[in-house]
PDB file of N, CA and C in Angstrom:
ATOM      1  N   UNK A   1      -2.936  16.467  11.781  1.00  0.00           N
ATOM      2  CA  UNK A   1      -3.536  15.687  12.848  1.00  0.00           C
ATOM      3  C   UNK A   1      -3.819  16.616  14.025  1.00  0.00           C
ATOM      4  N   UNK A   2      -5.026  16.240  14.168  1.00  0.00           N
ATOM      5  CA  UNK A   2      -5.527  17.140  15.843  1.00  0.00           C
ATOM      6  C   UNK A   2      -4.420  17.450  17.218  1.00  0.00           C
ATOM      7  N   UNK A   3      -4.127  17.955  17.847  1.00  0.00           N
ATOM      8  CA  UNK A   3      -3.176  17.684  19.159  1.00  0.00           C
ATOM      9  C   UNK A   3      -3.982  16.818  19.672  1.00  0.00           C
ATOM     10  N   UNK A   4      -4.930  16.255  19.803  1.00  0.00           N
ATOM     11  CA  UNK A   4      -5.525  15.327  21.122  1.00  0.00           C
ATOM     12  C   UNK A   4      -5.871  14.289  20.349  1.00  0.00           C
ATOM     13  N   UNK A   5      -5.236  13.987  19.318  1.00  0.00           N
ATOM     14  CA  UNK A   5      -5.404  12.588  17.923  1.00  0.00           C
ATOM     15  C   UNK A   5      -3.849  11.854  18.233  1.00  0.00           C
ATOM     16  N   UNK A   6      -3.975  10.810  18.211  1.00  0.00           N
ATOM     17  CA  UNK A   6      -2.805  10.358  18.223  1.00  0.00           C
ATOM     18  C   UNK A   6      -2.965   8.544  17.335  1.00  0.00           C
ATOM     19  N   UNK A   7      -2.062   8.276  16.680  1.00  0.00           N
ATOM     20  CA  UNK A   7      -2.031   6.919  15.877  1.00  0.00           C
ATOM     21  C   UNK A   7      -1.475   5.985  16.177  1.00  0.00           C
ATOM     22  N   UNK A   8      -1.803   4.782  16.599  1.00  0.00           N
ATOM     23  CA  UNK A   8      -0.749   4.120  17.463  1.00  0.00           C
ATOM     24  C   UNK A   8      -0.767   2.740  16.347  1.00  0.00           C
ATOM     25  N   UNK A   9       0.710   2.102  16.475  1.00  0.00           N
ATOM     26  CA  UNK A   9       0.680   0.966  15.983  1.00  0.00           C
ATOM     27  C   UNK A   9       0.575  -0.662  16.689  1.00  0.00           C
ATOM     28  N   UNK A  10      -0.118  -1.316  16.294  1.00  0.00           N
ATOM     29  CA  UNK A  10      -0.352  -2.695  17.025  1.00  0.00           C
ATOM     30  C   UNK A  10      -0.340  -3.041  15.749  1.00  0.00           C
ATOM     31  N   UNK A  11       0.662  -4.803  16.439  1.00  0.00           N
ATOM     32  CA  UNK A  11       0.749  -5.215  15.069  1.00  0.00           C
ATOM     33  C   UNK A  11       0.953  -4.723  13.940  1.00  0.00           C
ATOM     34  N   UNK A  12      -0.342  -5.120  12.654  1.00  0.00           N
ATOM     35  CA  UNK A  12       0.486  -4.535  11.695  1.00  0.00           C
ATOM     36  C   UNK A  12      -0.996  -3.768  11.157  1.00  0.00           C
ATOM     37  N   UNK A  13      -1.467  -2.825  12.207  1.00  0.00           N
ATOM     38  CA  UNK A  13      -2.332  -1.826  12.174  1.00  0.00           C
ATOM     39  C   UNK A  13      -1.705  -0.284  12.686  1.00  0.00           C
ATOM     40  N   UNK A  14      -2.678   0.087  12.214  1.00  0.00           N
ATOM     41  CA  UNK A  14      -2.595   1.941  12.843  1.00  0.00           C
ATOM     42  C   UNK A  14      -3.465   1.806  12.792  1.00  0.00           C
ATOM     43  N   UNK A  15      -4.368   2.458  14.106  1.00  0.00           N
ATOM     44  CA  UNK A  15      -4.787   3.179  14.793  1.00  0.00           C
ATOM     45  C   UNK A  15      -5.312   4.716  15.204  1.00  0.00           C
ATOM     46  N   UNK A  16      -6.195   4.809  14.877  1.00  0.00           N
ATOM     47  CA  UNK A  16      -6.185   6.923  15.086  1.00  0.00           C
ATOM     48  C   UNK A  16      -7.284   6.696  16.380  1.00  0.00           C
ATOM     49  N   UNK A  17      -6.862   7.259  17.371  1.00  0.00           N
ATOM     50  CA  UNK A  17      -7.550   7.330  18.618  1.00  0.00           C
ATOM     51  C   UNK A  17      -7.646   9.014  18.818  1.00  0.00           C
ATOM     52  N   UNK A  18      -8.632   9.233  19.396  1.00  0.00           N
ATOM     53  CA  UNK A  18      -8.843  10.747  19.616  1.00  0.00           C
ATOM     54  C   UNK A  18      -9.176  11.048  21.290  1.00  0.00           C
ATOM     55  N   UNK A  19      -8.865  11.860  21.995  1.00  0.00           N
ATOM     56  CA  UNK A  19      -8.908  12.027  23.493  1.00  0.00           C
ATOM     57  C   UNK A  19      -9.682  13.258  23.466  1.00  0.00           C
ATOM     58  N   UNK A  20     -10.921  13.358  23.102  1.00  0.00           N
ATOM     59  CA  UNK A  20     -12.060  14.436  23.050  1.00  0.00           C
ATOM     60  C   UNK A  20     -11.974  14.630  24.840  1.00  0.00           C
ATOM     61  N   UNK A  21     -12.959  15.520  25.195  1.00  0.00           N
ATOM     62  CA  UNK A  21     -13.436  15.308  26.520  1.00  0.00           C
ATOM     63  C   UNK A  21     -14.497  14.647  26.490  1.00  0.00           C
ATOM     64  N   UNK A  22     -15.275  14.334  25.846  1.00  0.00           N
ATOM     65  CA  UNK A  22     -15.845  13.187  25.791  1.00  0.00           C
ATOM     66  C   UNK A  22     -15.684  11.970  25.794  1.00  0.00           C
ATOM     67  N   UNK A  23     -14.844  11.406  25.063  1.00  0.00           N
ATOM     68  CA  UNK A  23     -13.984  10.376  24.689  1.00  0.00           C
ATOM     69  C   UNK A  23     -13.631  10.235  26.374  1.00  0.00           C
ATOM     70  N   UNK A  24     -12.788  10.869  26.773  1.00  0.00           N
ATOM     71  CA  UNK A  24     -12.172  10.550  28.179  1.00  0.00           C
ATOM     72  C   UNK A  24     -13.230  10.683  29.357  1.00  0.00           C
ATOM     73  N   UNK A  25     -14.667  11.342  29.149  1.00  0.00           N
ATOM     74  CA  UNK A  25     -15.042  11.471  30.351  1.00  0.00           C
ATOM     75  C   UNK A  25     -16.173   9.592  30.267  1.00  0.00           C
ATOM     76  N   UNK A  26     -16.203   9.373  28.897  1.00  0.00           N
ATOM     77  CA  UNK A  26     -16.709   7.918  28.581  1.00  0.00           C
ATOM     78  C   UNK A  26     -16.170   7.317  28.898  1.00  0.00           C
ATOM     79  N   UNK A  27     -14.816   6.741  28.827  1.00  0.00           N
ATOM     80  CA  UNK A  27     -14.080   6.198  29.735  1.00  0.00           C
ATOM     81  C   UNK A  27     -13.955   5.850  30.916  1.00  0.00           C
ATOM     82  N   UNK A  28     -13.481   7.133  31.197  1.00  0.00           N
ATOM     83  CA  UNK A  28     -13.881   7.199  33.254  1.00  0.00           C
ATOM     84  C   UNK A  28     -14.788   6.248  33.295  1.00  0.00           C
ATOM     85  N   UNK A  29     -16.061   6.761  32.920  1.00  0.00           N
ATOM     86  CA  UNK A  29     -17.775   5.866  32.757  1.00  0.00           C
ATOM     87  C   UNK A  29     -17.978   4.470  33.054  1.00  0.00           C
ATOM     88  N   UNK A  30     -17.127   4.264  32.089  1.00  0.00           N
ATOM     89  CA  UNK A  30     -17.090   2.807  31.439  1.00  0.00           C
ATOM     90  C   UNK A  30     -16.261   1.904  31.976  1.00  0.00           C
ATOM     91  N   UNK A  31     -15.411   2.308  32.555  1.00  0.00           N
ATOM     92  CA  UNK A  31     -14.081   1.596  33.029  1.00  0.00           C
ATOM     93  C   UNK A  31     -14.140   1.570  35.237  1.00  0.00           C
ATOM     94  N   UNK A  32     -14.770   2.836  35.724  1.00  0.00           N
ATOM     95  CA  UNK A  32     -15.276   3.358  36.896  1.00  0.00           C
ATOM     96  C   UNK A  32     -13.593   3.649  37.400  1.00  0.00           C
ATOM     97  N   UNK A  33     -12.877   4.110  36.368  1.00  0.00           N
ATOM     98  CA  UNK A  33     -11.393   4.727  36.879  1.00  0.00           C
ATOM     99  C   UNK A  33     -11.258   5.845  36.420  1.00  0.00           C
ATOM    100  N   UNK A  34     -10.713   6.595  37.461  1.00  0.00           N
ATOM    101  CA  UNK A  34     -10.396   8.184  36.964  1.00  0.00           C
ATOM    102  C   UNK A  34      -8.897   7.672  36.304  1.00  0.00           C
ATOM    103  N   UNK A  35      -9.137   8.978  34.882  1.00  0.00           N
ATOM    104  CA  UNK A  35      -7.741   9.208  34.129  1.00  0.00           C
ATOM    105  C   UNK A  35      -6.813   8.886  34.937  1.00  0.00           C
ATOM    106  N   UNK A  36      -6.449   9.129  35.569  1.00  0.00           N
ATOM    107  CA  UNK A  36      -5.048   9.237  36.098  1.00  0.00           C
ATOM    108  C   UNK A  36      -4.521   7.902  36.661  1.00  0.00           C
ATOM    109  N   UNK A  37      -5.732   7.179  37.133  1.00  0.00           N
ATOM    110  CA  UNK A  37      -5.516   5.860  37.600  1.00  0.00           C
ATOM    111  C   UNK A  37      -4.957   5.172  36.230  1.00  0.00           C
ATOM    112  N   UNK A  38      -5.943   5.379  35.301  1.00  0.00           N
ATOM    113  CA  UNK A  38      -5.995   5.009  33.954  1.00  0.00           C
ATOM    114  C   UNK A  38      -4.169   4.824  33.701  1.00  0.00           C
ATOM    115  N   UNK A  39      -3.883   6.195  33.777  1.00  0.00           N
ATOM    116  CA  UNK A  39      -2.496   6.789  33.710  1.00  0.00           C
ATOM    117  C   UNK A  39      -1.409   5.825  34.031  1.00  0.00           C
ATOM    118  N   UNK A  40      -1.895   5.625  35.403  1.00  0.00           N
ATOM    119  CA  UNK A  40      -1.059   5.096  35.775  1.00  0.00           C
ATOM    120  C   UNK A  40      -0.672   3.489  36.059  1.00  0.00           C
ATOM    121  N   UNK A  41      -2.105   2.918  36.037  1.00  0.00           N
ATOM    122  CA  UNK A  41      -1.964   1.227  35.324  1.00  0.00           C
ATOM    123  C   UNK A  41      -1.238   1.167  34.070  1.00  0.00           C
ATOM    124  N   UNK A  42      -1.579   1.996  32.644  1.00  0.00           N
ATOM    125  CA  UNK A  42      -1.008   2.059  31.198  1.00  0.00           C
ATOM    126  C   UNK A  42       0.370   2.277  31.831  1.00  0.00           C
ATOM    127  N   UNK A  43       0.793   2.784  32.464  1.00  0.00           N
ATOM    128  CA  UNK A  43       2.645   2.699  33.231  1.00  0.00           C
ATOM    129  C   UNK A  43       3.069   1.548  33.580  1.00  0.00           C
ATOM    130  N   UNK A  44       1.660   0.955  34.160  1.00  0.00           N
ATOM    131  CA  UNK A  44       2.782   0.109  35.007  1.00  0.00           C
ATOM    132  C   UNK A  44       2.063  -1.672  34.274  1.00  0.00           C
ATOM    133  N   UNK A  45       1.546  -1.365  33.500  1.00  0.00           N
ATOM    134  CA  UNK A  45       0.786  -2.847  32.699  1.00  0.00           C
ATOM    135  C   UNK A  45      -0.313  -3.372  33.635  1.00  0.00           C
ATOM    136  N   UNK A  46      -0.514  -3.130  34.072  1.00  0.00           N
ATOM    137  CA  UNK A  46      -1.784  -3.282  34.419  1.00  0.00           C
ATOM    138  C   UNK A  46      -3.433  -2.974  34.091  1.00  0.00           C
ATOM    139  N   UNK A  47      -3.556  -3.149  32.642  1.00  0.00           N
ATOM    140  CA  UNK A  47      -4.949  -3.153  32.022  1.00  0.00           C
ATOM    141  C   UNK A  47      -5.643  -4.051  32.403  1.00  0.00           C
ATOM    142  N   UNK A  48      -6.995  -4.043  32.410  1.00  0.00           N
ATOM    143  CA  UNK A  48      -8.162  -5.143  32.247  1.00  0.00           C
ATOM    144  C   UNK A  48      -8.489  -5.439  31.100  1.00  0.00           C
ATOM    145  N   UNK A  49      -8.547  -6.547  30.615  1.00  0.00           N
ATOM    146  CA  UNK A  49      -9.202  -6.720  29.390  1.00  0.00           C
ATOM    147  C   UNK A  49     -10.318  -5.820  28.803  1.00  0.00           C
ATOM    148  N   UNK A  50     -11.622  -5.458  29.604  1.00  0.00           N
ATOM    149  CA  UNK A  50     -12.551  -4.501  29.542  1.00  0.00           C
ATOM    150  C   UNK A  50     -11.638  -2.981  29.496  1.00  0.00           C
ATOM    151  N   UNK A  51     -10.918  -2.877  29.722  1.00  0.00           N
ATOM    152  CA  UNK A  51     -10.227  -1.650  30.019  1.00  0.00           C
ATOM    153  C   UNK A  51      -9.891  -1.375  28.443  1.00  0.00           C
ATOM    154  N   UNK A  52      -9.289  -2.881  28.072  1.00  0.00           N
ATOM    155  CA  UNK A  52      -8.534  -1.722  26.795  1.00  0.00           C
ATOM    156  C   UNK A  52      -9.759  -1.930  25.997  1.00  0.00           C
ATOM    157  N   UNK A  53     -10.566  -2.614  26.098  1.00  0.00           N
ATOM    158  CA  UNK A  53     -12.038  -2.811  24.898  1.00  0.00           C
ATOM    159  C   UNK A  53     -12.391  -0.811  24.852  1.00  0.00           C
ATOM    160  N   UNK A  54     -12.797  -0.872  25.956  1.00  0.00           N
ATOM    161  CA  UNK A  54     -13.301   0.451  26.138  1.00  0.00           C
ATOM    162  C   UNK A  54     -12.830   1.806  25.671  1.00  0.00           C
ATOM    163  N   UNK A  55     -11.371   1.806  26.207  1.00  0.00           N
ATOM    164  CA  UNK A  55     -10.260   2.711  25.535  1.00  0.00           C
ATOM    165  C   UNK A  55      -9.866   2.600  24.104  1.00  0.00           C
ATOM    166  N   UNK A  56     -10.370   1.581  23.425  1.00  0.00           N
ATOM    167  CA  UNK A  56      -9.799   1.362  21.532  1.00  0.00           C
ATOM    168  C   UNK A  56     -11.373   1.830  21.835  1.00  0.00           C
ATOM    169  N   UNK A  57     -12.701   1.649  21.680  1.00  0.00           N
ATOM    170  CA  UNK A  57     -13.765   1.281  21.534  1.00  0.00           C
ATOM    171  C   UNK A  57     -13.888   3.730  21.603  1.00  0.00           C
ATOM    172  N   UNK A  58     -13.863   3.941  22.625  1.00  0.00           N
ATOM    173  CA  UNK A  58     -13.987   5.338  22.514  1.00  0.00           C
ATOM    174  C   UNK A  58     -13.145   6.293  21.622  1.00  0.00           C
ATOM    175  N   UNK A  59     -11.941   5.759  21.976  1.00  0.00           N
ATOM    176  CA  UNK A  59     -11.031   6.489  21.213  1.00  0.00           C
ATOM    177  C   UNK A  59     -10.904   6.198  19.859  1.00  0.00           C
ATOM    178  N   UNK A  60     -11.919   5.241  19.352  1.00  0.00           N
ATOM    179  CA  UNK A  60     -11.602   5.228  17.695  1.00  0.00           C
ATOM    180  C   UNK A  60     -12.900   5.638  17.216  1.00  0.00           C
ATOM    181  N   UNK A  61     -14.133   6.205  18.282  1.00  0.00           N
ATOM    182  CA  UNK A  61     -15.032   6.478  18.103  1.00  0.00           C
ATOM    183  C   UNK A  61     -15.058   7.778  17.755  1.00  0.00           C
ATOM    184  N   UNK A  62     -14.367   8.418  19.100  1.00  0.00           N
ATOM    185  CA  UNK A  62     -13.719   9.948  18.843  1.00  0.00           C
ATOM    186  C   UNK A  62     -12.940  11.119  17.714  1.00  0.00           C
ATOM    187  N   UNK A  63     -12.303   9.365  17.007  1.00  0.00           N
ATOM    188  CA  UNK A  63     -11.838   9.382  15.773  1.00  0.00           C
ATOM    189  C   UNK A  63     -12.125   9.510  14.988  1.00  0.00           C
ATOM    190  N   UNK A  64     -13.733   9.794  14.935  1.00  0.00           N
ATOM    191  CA  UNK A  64     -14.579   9.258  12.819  1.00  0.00           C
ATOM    192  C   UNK A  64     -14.059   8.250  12.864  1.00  0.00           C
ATOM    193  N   UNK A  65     -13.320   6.910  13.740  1.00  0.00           N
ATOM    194  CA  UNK A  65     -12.761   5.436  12.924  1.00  0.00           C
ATOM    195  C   UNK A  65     -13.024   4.244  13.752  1.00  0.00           C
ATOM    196  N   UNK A  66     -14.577   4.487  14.091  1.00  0.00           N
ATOM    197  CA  UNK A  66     -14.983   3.047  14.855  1.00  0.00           C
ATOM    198  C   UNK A  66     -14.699   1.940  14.773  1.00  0.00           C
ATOM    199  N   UNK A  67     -14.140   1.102  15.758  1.00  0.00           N
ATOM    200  CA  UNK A  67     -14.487  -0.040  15.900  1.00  0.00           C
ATOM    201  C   UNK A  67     -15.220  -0.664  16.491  1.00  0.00           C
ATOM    202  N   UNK A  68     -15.277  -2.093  15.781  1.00  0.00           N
ATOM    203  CA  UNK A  68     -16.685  -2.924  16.417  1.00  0.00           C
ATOM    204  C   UNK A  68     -16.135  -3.666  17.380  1.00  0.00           C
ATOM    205  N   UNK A  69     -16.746  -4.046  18.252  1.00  0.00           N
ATOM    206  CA  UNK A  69     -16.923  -5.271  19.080  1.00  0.00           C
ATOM    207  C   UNK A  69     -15.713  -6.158  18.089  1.00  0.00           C
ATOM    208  N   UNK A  70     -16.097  -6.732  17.121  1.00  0.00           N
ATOM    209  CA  UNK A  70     -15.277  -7.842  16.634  1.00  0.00           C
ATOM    210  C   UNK A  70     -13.680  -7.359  16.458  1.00  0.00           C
ATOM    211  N   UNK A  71     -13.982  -6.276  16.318  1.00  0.00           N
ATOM    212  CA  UNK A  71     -12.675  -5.856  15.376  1.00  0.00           C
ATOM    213  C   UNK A  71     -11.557  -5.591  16.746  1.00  0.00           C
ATOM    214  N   UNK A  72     -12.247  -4.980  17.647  1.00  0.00           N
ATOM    215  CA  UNK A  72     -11.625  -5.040  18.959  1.00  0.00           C
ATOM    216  C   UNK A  72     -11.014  -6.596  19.525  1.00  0.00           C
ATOM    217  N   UNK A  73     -12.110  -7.300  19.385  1.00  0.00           N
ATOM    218  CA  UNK A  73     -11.662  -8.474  20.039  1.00  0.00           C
ATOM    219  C   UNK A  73     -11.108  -9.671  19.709  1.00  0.00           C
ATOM    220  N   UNK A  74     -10.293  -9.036  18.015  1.00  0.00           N
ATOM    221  CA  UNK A  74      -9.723  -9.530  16.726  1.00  0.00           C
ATOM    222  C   UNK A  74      -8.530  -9.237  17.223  1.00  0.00           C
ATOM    223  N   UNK A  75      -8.202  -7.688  17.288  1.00  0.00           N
ATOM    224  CA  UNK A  75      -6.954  -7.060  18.168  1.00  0.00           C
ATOM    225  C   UNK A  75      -6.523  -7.555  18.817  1.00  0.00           C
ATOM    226  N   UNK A  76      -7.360  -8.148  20.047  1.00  0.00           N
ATOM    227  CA  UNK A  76      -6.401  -8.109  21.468  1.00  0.00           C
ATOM    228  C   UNK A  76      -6.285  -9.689  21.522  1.00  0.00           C
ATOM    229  N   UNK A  77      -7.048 -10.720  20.007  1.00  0.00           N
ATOM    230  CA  UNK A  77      -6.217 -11.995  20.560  1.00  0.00           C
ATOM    231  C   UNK A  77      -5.331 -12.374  19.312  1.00  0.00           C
ATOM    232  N   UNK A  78      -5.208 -11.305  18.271  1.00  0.00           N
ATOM    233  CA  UNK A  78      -3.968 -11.339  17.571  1.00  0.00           C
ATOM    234  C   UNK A  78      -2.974 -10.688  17.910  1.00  0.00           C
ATOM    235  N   UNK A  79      -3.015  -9.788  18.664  1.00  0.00           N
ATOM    236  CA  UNK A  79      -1.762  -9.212  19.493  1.00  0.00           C
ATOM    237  C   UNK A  79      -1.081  -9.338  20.571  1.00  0.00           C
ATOM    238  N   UNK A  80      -2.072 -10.080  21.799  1.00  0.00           N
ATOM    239  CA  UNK A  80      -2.264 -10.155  22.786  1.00  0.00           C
ATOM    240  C   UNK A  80      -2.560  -8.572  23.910  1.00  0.00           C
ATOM    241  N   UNK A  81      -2.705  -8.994  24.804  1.00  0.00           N
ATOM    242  CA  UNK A  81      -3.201  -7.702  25.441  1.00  0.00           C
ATOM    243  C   UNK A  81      -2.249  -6.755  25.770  1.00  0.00           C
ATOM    244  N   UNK A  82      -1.163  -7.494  26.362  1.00  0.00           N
ATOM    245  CA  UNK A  82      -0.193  -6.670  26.614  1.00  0.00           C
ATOM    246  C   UNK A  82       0.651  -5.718  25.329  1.00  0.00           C
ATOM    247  N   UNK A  83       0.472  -5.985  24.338  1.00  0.00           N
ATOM    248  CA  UNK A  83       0.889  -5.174  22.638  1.00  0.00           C
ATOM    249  C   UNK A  83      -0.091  -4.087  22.450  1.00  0.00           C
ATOM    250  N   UNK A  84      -1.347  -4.976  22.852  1.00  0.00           N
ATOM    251  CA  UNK A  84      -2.621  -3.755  22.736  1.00  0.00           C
ATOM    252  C   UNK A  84      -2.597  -2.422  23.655  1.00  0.00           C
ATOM    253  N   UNK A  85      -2.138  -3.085  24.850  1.00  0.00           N
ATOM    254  CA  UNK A  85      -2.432  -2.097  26.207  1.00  0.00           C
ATOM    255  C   UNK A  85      -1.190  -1.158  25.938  1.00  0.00           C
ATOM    256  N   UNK A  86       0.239  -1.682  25.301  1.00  0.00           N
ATOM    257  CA  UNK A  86       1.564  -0.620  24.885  1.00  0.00           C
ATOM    258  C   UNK A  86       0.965   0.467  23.919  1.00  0.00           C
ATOM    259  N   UNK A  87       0.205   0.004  23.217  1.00  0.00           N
ATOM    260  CA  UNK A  87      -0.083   1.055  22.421  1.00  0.00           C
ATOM    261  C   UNK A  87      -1.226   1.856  22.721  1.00  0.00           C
ATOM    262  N   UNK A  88      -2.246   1.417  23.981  1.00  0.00           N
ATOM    263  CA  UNK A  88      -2.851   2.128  24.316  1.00  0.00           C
ATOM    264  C   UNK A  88      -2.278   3.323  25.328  1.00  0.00           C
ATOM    265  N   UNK A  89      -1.118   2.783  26.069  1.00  0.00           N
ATOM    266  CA  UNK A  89      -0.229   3.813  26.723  1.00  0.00           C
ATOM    267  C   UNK A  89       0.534   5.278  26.944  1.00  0.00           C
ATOM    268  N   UNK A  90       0.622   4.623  25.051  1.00  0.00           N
ATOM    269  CA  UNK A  90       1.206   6.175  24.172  1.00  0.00           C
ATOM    270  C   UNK A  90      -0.128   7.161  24.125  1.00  0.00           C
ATOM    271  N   UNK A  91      -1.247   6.860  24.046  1.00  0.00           N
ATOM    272  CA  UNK A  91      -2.506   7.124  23.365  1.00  0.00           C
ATOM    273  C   UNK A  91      -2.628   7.916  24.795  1.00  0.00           C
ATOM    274  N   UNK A  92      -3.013   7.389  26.131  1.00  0.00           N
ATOM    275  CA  UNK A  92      -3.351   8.047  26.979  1.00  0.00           C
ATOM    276  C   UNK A  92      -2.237   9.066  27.531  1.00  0.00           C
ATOM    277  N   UNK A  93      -0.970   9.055  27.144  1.00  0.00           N
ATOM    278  CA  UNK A  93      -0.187   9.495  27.698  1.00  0.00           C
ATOM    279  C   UNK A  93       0.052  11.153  26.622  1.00  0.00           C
ATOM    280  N   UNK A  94      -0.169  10.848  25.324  1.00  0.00           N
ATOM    281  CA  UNK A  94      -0.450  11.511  24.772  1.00  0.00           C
ATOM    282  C   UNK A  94      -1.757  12.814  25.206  1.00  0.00           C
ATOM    283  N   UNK A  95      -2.455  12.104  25.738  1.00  0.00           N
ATOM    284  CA  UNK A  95      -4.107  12.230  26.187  1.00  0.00           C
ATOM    285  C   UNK A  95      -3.580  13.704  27.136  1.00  0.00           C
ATOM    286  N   UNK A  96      -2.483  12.947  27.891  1.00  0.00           N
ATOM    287  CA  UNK A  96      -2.368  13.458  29.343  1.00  0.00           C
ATOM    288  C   UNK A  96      -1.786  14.876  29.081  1.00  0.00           C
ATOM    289  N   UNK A  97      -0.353  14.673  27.998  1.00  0.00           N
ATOM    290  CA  UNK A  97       0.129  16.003  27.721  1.00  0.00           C
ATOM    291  C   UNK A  97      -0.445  16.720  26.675  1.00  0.00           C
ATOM    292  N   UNK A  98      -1.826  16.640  26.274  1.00  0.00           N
ATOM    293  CA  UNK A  98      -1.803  17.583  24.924  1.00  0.00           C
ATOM    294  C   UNK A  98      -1.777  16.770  23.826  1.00  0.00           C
ATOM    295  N   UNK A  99      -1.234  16.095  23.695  1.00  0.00           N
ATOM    296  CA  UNK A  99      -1.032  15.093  22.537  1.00  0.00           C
ATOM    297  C   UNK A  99       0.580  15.274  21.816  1.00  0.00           C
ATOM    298  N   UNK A 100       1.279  15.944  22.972  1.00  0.00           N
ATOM    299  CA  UNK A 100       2.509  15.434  22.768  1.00  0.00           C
ATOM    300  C   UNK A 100       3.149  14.477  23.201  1.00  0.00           C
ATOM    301  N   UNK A 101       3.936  13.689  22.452  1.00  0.00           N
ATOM    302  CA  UNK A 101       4.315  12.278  22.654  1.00  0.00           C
ATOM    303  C   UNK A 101       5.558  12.339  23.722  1.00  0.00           C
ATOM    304  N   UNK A 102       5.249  11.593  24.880  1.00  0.00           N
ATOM    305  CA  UNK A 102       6.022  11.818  26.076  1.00  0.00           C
ATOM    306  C   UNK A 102       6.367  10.305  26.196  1.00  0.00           C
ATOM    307  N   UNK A 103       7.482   9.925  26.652  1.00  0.00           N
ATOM    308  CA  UNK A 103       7.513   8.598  26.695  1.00  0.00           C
ATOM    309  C   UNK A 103       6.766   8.087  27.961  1.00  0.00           C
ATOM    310  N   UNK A 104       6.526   6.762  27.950  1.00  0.00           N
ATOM    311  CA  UNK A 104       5.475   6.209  29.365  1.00  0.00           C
ATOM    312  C   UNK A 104       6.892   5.171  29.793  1.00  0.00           C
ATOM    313  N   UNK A 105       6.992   5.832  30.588  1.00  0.00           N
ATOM    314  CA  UNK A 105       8.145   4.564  31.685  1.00  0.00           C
ATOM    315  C   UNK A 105       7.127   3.179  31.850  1.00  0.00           C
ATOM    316  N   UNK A 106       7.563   2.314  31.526  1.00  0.00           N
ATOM    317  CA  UNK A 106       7.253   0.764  32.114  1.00  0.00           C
ATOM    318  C   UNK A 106       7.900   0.462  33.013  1.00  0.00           C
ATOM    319  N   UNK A 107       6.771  -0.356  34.108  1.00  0.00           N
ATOM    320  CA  UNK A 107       7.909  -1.359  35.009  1.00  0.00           C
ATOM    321  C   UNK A 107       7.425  -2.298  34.569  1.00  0.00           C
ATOM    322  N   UNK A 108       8.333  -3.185  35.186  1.00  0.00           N
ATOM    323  CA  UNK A 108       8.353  -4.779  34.726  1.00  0.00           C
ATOM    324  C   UNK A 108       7.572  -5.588  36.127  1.00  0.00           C
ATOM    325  N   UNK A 109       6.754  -6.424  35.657  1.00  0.00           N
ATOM    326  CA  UNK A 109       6.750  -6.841  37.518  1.00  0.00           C
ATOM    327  C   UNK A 109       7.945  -7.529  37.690  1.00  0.00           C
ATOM    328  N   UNK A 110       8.511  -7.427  38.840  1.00  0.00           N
ATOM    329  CA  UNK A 110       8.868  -8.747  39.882  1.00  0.00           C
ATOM    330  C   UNK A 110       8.489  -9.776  40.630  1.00  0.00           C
TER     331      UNK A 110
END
């Protein structure tokens, strides 16, 4: 597996997401958040629905392992968003170090 490939599980899928510089500068694009913001919502749970479309949607593009529109929006209401967005967490966080797996601290709200 690539260092900037990473496989995440939702539900009872895997996932191969890829963090090209492309991949991430589409993002940015698409979402109008720099990485790091990115970074740091996936910390603290705070995704947009559009957020994680975009982030499965590039990163499985990046992958050779597209998904569609449907298949995305199959995901996030058989998992719910918040399962989707955990596993998008590892993915960017991965993103962040290289594609070594670093854990992502969660907070909880209050």
């Amino acid at each position: 597996m690539n260092s900037n490939q990473k496989t995440i599980i939702i539900g009872d899928k895997a996932l191969t997401l890829r963090a090209t510089f492309r991949a991430l500068a589409n993002i940015e694009d698409k979402t109008l958040k720099p990485f790091t913001t990115l970074i740091q919502d996936a910390a603290e749970g705070r995704f947009r629905i559009k957020d994680v479309a975009v982030i499965l949607k590039e990163g499985s593009a990046a992958a050779d392992a597209p998904l569609t529109d449907k298949e995305i929006e199959d995901l996030i209401e058989e998992n719910g968003v918040l399962n989707v967005a955990t596993g998008l967490a590892e993915f960017l966080a991965a993103a962040l170090y290289g594609g070594v797996d670093k854990p992502v601290e969660k907070k909880v709200a209050e």
